[in-house]
Protein backbone atom coordinates (compact mmCIF):
# COMPACT_ATOMS: atom_id res chain seq x y z
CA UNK A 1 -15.66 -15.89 1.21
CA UNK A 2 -12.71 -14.23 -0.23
CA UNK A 3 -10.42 -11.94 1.54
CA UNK A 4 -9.83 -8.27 1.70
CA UNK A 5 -6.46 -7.14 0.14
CA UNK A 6 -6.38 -5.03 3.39
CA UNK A 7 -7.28 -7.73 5.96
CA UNK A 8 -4.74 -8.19 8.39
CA UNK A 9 -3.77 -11.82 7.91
CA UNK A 10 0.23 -12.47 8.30
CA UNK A 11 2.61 -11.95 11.19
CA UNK A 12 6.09 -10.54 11.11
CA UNK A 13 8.09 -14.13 10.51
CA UNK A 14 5.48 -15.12 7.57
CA UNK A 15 5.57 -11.58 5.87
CA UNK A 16 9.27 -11.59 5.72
CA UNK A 17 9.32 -15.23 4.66
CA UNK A 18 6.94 -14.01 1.56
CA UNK A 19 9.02 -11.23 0.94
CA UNK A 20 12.59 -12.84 1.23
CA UNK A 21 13.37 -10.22 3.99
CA UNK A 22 14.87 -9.92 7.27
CA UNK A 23 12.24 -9.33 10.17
CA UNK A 24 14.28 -6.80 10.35
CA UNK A 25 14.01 -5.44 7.63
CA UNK A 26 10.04 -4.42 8.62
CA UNK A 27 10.36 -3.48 11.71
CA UNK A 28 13.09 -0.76 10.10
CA UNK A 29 10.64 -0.17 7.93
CA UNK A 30 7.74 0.59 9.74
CA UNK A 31 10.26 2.57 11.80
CA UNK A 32 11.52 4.94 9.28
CA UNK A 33 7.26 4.99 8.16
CA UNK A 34 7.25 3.27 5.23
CA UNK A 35 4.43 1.47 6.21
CA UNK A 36 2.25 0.52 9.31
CA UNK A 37 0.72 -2.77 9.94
CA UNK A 38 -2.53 -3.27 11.75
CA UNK A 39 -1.74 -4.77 15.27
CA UNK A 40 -3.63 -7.33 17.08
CA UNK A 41 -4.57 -6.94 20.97
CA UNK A 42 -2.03 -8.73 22.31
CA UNK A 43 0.49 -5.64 20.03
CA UNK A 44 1.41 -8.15 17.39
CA UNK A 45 2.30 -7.30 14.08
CA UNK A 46 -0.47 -8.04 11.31
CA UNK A 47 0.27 -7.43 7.83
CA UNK A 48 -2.15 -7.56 4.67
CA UNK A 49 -2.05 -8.92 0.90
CA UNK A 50 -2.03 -4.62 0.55
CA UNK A 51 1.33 -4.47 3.15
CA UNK A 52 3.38 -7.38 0.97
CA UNK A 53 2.69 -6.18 -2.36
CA UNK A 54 4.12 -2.51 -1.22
CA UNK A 55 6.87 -3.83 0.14
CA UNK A 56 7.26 -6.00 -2.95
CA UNK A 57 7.34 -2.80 -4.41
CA UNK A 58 10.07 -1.51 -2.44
CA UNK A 59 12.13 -4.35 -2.91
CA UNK A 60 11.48 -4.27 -6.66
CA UNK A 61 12.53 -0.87 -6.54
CA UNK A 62 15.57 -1.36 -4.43
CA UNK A 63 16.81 -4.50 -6.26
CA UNK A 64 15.90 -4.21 -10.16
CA UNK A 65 16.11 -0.29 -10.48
CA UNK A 66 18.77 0.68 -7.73
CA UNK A 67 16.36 3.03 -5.97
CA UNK A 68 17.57 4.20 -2.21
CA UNK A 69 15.06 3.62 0.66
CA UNK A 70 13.94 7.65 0.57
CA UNK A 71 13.88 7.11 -2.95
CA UNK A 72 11.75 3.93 -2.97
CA UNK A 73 9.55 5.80 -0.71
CA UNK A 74 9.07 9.25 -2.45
CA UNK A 75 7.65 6.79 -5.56
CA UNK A 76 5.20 4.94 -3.83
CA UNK A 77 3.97 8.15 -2.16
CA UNK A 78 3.77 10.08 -5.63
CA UNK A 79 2.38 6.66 -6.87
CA UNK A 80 -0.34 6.87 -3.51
CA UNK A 81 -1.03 10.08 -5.10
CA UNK A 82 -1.85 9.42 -8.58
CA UNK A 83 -3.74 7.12 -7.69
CA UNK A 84 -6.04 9.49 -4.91
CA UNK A 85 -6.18 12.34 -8.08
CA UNK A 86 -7.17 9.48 -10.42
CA UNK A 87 -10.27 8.58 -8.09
CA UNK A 88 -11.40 11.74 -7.21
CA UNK A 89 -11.33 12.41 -11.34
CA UNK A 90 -13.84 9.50 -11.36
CA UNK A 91 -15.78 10.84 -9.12
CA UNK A 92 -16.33 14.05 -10.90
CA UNK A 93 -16.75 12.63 -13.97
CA UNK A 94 -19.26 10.36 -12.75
CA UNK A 95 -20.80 14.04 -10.66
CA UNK A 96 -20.46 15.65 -14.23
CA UNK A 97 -22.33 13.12 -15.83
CA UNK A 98 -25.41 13.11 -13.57
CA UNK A 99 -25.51 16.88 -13.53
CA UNK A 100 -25.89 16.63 -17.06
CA UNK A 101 -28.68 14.14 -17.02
CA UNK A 102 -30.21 15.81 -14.67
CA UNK A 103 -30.56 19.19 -17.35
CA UNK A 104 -31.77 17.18 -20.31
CA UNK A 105 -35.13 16.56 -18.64
């Protein structure tokens, strides 16, 4: 069985590991709300395939393009947003589409 991008699958230590990051580093992060891992019952930090790529993201845009923290993070929320607008689109298209079946009867 294959894995949610959103499971919760990697602690703090093994995140940062994948990521080439401080520990740190994501527990500023979540601070500041760039993000917010799931937590476990025992209050453990749990972070997803979804979690690493973003902060991937950050990182690419900190490193490669010289884009600040707020800077980094204004991106990936306009990006969050394009991405919301582009499926709701869909789903009028799609809404469109059946309403116009439904009057060629």
């Amino acid at each position: 069985m294959m894995q949610r991008e959103d499971e919760p699958c990697y602690v703090i230590s093994v995140a940062a590991k994948l990521l080439g990051i401080h520990v740190q580093t994501l527990r500023y992060y979540e601070r500041v709300g760039l993000l917010a891992p799931s937590r476990s019952h025992g209050n453990v930090r749990l972070y997803s395939e979804r979690d690493v790529a973003r902060l991937r993201d950050v990182k690419r845009l900190m490193e490669d393009l010289g884009v600040n923290l707020a800077g980094a993070e204004v991106v990936l929320k306009m990006r969050d947003r394009i991405l919301d607008l582009e499926r709701e689109r869909d789903m009028l298209m799609q809404e469109v589409q059946r309403l116009r079946g439904g009057l060629g009867r």
